[in-house]
N, C-alpha and C. Protein backbone atom coordinates (compact mmCIF):
# COMPACT_ATOMS: atom_id res chain seq x y z
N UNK A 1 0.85 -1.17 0.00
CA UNK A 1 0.00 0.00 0.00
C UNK A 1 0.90 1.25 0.00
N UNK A 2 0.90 2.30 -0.86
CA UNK A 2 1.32 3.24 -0.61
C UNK A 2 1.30 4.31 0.47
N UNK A 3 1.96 5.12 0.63
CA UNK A 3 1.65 5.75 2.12
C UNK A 3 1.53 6.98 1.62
N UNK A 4 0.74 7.83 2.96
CA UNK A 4 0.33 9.11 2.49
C UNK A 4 1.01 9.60 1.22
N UNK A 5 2.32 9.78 1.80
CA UNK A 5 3.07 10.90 0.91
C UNK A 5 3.46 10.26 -0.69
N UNK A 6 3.58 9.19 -0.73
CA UNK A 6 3.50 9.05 -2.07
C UNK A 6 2.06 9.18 -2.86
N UNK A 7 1.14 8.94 -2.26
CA UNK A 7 -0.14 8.92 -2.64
C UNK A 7 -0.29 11.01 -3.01
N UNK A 8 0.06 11.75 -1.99
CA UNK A 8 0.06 13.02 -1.86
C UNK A 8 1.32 13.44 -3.61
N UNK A 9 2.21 12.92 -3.70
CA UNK A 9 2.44 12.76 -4.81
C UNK A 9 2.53 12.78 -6.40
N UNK A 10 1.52 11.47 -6.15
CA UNK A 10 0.41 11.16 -6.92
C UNK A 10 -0.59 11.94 -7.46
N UNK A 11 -1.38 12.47 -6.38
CA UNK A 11 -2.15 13.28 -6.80
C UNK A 11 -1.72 14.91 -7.37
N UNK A 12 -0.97 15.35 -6.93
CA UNK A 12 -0.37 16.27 -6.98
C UNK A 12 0.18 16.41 -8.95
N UNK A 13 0.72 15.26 -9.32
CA UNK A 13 1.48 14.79 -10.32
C UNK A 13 0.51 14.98 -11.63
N UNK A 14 -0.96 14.15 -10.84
CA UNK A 14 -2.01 14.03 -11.79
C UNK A 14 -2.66 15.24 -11.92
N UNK A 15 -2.77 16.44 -11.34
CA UNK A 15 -3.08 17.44 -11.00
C UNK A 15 -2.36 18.46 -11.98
N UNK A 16 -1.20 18.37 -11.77
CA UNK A 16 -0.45 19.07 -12.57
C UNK A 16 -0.76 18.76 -14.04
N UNK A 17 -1.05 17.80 -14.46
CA UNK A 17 -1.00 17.06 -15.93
C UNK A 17 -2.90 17.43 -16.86
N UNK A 18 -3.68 17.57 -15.24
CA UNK A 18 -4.81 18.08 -16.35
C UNK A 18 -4.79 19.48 -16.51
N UNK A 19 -4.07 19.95 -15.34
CA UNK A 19 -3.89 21.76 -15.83
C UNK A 19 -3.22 22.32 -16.90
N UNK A 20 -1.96 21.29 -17.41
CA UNK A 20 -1.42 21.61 -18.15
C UNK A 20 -2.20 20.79 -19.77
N UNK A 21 -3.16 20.51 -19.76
CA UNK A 21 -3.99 19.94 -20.17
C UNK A 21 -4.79 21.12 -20.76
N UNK A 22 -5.92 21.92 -19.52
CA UNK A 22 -6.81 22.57 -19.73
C UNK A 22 -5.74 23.80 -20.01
N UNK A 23 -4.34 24.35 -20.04
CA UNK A 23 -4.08 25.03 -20.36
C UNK A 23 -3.87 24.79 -22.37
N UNK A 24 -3.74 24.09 -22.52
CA UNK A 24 -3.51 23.81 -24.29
C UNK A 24 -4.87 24.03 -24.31
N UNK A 25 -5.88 23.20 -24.07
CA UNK A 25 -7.14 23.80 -24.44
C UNK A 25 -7.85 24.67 -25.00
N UNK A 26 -7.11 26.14 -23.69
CA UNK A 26 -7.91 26.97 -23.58
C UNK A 26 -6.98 28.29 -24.55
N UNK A 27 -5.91 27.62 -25.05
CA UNK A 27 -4.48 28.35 -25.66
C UNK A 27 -5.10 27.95 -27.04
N UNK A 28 -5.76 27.04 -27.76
CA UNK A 28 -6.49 26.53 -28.63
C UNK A 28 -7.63 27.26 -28.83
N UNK A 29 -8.47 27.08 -27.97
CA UNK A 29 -9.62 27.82 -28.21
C UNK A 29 -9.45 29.73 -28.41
N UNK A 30 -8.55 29.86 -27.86
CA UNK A 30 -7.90 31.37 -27.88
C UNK A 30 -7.68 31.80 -28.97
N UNK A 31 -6.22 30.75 -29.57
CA UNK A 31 -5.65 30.94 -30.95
C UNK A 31 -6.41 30.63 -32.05
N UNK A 32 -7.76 29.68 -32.18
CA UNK A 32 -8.53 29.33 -33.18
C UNK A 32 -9.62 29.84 -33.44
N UNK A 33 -10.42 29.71 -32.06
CA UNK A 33 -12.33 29.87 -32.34
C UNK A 33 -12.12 30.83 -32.20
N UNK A 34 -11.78 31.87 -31.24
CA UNK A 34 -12.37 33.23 -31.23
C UNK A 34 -12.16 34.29 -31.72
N UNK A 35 -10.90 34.25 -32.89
CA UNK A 35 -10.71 35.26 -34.11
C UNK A 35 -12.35 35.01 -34.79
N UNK A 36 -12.63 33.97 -34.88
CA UNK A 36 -13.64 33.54 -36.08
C UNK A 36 -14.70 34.13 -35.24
N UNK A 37 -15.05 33.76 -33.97
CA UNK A 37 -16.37 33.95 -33.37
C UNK A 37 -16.74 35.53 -33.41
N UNK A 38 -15.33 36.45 -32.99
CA UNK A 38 -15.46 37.57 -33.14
C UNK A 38 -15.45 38.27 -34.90
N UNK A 39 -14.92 37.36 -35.46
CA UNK A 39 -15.71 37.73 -36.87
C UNK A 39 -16.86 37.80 -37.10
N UNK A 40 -17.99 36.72 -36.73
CA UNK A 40 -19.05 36.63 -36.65
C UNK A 40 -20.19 37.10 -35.72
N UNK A 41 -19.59 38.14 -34.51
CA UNK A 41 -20.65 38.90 -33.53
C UNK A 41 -20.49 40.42 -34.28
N UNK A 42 -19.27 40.60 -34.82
CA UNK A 42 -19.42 41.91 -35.88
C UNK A 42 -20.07 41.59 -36.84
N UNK A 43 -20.22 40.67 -38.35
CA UNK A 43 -21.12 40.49 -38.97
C UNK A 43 -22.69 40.77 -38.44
N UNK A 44 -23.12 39.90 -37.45
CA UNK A 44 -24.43 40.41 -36.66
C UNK A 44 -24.55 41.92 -36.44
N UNK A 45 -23.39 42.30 -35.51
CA UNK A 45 -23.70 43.55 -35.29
C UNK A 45 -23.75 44.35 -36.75
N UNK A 46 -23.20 44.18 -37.54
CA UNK A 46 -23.42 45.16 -38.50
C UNK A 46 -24.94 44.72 -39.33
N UNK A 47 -25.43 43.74 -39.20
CA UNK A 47 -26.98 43.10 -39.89
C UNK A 47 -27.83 43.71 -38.54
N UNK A 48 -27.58 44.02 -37.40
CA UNK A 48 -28.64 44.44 -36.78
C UNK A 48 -28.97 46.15 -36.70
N UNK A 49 -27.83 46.59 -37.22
CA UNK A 49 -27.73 47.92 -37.48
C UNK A 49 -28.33 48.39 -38.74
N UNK A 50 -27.81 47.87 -39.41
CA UNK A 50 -28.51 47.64 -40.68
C UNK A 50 -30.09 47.64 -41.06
N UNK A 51 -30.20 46.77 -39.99
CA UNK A 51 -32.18 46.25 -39.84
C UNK A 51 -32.22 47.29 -39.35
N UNK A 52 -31.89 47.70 -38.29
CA UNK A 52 -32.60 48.81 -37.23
C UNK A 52 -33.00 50.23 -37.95
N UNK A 53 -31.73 50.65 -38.69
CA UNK A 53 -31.93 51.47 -39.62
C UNK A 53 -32.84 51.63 -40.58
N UNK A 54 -33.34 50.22 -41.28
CA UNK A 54 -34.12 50.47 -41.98
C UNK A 54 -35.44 50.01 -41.64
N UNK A 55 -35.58 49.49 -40.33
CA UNK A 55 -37.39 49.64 -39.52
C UNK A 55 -37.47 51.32 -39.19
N UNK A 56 -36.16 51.97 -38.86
CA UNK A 56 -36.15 53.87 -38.60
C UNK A 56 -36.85 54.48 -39.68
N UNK A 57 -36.39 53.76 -40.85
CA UNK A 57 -36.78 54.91 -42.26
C UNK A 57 -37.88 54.35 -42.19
N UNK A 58 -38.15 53.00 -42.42
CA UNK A 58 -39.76 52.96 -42.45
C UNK A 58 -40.72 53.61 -41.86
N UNK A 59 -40.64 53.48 -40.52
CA UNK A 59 -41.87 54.37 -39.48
C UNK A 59 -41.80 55.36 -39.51
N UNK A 60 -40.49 56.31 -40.08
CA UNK A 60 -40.25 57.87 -40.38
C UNK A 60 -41.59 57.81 -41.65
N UNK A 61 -40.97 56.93 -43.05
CA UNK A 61 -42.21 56.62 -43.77
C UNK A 61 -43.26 56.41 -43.90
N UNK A 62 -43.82 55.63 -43.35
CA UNK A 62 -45.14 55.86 -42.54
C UNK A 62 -45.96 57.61 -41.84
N UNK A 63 -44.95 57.90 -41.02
CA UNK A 63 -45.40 58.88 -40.36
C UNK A 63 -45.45 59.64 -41.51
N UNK A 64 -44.79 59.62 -41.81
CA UNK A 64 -44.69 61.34 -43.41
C UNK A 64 -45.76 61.29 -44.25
N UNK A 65 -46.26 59.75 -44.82
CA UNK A 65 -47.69 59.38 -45.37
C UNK A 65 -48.65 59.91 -44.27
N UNK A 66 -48.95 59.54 -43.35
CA UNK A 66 -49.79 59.76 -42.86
C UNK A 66 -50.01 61.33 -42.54
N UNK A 67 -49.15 61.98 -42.50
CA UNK A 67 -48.96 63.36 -41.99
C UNK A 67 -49.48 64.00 -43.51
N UNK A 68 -48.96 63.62 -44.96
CA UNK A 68 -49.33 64.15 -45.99
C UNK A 68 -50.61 63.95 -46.17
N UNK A 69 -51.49 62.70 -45.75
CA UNK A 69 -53.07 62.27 -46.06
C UNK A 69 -53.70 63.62 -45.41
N UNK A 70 -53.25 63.77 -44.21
CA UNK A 70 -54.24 64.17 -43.40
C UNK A 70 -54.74 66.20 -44.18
């Protein structure tokens, strides 16, 4: 049976190995997905600006019809 301290070790050893683990991971997900992801929340943002702008001209449109009927 192993005794504390090698067991303390052990864990310690295995510990080290998923951090350095979740560090590639997250050095991955850094260097890969999120150039792209942030490509793609500017695309949106510029399609929601876009929309917004042109529901603005509309109801400006609207109002100006209605203002000329009357």
């Amino acid at each position: 049976m192993k005794s504390n301290n090698d067991l303390s070790k052990y864990k310690i050893q295995e510990l080290q190995a998923d951090v350095a683990s979740l560090k590639k991971d997250v050095r991955e997900i850094l260097e890969n997905d999120l150039p792209h992801i942030q490509e793609q929340i500017i695309g949106i943002s510029t399609l929601v600006k876009v929309l917004g702008g042109i529901n603005i001209l509309g109801i400006l449109a609207v109002i100006a019809i209605t203002q000329a009927l009357k």
